[in-house]
Each structure stands twice: as structure tokens, then as C-alpha cells.
Protein backbone atom coordinates (compact mmCIF):
# COMPACT_ATOMS: atom_id res chain seq x y z
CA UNK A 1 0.00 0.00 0.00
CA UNK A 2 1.40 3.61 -0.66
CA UNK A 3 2.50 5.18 2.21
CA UNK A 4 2.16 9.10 0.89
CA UNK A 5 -0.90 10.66 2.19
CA UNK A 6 -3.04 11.90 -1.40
CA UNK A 7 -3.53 15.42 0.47
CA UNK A 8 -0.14 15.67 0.38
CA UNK A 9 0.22 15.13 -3.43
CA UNK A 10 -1.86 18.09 -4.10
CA UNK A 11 0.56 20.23 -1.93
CA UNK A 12 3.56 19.19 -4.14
CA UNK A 13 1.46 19.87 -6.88
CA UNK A 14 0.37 23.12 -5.46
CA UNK A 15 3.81 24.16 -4.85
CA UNK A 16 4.70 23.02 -8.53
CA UNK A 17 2.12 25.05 -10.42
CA UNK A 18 3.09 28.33 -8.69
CA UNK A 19 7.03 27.17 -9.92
CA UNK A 20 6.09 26.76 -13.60
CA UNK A 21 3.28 29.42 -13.60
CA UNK A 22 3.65 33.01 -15.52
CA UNK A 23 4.13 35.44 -13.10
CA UNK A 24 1.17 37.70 -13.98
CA UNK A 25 -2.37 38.26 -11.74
CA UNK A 26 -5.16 36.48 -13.23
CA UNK A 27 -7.81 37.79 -15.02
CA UNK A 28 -11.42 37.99 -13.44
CA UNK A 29 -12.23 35.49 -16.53
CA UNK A 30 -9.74 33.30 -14.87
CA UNK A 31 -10.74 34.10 -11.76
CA UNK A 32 -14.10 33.10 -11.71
CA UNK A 33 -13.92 29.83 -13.67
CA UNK A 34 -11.12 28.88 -11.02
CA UNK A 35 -13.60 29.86 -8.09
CA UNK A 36 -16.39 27.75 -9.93
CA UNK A 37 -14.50 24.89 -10.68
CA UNK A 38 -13.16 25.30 -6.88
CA UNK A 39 -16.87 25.53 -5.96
CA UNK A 40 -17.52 22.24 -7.30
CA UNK A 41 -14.35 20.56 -6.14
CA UNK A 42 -15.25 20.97 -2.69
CA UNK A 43 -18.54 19.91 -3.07
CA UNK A 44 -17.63 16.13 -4.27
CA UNK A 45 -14.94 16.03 -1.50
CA UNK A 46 -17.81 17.37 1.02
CA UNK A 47 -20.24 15.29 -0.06
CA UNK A 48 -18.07 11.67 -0.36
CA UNK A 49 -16.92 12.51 2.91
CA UNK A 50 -21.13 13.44 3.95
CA UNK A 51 -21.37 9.88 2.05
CA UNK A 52 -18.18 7.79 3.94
CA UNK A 53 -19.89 9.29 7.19
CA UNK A 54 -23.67 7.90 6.72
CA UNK A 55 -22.37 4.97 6.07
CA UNK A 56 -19.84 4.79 9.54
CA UNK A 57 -16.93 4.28 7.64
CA UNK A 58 -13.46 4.77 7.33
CA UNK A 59 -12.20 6.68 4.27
CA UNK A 60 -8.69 6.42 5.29
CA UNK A 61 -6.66 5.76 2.25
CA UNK A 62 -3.59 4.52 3.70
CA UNK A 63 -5.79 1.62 5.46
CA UNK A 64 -8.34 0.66 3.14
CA UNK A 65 -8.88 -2.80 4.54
CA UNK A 66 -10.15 -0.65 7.84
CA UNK A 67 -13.74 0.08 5.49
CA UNK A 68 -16.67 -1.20 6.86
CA UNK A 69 -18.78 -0.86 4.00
CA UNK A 70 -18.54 -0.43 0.06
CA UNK A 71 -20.35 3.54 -0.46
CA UNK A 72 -22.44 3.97 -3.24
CA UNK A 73 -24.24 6.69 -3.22
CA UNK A 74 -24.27 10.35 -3.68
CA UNK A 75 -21.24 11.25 -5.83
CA UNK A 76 -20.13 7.97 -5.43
CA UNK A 77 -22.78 7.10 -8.57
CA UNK A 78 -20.63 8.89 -10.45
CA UNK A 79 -17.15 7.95 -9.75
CA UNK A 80 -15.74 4.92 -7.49
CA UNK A 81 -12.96 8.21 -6.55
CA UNK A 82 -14.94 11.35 -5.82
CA UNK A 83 -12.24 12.58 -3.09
CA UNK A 84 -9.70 12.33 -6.23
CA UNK A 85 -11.70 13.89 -8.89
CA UNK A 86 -12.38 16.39 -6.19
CA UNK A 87 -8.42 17.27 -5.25
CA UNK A 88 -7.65 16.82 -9.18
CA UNK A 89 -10.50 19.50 -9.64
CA UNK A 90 -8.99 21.75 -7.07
CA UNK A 91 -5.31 21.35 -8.53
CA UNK A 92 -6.92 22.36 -12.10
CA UNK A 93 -8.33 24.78 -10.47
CA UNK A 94 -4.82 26.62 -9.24
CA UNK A 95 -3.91 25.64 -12.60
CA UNK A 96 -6.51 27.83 -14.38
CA UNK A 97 -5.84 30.83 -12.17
CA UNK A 98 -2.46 30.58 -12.53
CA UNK A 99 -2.60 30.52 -16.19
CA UNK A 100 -1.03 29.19 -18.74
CA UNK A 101 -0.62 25.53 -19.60
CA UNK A 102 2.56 24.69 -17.71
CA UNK A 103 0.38 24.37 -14.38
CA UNK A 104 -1.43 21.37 -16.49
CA UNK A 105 1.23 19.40 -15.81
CA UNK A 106 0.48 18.74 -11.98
CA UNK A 107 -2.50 18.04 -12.40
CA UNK A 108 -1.40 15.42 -15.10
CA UNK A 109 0.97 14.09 -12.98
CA UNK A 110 -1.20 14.23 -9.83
CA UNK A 111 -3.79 11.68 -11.84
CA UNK A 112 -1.57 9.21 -13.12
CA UNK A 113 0.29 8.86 -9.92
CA UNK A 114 -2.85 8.08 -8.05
CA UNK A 115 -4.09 5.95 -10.88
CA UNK A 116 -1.33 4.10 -11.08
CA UNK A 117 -0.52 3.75 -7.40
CA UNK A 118 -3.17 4.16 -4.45
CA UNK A 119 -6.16 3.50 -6.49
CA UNK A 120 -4.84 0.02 -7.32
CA UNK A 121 -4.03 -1.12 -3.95
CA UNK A 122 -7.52 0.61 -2.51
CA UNK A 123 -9.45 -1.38 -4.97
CA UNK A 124 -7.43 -4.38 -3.84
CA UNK A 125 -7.78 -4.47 -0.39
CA UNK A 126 -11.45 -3.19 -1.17
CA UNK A 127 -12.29 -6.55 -3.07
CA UNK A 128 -10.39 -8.35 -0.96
CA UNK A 129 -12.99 -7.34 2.38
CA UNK A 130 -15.92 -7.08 0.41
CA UNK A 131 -15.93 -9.67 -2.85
CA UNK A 132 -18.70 -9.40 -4.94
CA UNK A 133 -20.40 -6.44 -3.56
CA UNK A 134 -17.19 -3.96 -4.22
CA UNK A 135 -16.51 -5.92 -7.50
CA UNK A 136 -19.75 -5.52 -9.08
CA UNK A 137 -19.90 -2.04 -7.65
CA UNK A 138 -16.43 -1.65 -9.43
CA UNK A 139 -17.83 -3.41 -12.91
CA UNK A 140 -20.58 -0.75 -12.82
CA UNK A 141 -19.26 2.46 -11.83
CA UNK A 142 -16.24 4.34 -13.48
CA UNK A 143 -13.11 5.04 -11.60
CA UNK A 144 -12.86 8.67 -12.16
CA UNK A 145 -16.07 10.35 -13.75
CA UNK A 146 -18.79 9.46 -16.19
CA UNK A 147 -22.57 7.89 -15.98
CA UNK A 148 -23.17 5.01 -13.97
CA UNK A 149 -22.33 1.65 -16.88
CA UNK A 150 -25.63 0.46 -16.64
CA UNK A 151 -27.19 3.70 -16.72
CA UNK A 152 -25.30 4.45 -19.88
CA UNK A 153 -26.83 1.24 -21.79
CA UNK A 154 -30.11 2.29 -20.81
């Protein structure tokens, strides 16, 4: 299992975007499509963690295997990772009201390191504690964002 708290990926990511950024101000264009899609960002963390709570779960992502329950609801419909979607949104976010595309490239590098590495092992340990429930759940839902599968044949 990783050992790198996600959080703190979007801190090195944070810190790289202002590195590679122009050094201009944004423009209130900028501004308020990075306040928007900030907006929304929080709202998918908010409401996964509104989710991992009704249920009495753990959303620890160092210790999957200490879930309790597979979520499915709320944003969780949506994506089987709302709290990543939700931190990549924020880092696009920085990236946007930074400006230019340079700051892209966190937020690149932010989603393939968590799709290659902590997603993995959480979906491991997650099928590993709840079999068929989680795996179905996985077969039908999309790992970062679309309609639900079977909702999309229908």
C-alpha cells in the first residue's frame, strides 16, 4: 500500500504550479472559472466525505482494509474516486488561475500517480474485504467520472 498521504500530493502539486506558472495576476475570466471549478471541487470532497460518514466508515486511504462498507451513493454514482476527482479538480483549479498551460502538468501528474498507485491497492484491499459487492460495484461504476455503466446502456 502507498504510504504518501493523497492530500499531500496536491501540496507538491500546489507548490509546482506556482514554480512553472507566468508570473502575472489572473484575469477575473480566470478568476471566476477557477472559483467555480473550486466551488464544485469541494462539493464532491464534502459530499463523499457526507457519504463515507452515513455509512460509519473509514475513508482512510492509507488503510483501506479498515472500510466497513462499500459507499455507493451520492457522488459515489458517479465515480468509485470522488475525493480524487475532487483534489484533481482543485489542482486544475490553481492551474486555471495561474494561467497558462505549464500548471497542467500537476494536475497530469497528480492523476496518473494516483491511478497508477493508491487507487490500485484501494481497490485491492477493497475486493479483498468485500468480494462481490465492491466488484460488481467496481464493474458498474467508473473510476474517475462518467454515468453510472448500466445507466449508460439504458
Amino acid at each position: 500500500m502507498p504510504k504518501v498521504p493523497p492530500p499531500v500530493y496536491v501540496a507538491v502539486g500546489l507548490v509546482a504550479q506556482h514554480l512553472l506558472a507566468p508570473d502575472r495576476r489572473p484575469t477575473a475570466v480566470r478568476s471566476v472559472a477557477a472559483g467555480l471549478l473550486t466551488a464544485g471541487s469541494v462539493y464532491v470532497v464534502g459530499a463523499a466525505a457526507r457519504a463515507f460518514k452515513h455509512k460509519d466508515t473509514s475513508f482512510d486511504p492509507l488503510e483501506p482494509e479498515r472500510a466497513t462498507a462499500v459507499v455507493t451513493d451520492g457522488p459515489f454514482r458517479y465515480t468509485r474516486n470522488p475525493m480524487y476527482v475532487g483534489m484533481a479538480g482543485l489542482l486544475a483549479a490553481h492551474a486555471v488561475l495561474r494561467g497558462g498551460w505549464l500548471p497542467l502538468v500537476p494536475v497530469a501528474a497528480f492523476v496518473a500517480v494516483i491511478d497508477r498507485t493508491q487507487i490500485p491497492a484501494e481497490e485491492h484491499a477493497l475486493s479483498w474485504s468485500f468480494g462481490e459487492a465492491y466488484d460488481s460495484y467496481r464493474s458498474s461504476t467508473p473510476r474517475w467520472l462518467g454515468p453510472p455503466r448500466d445507466a449508460a446502456r439504458g
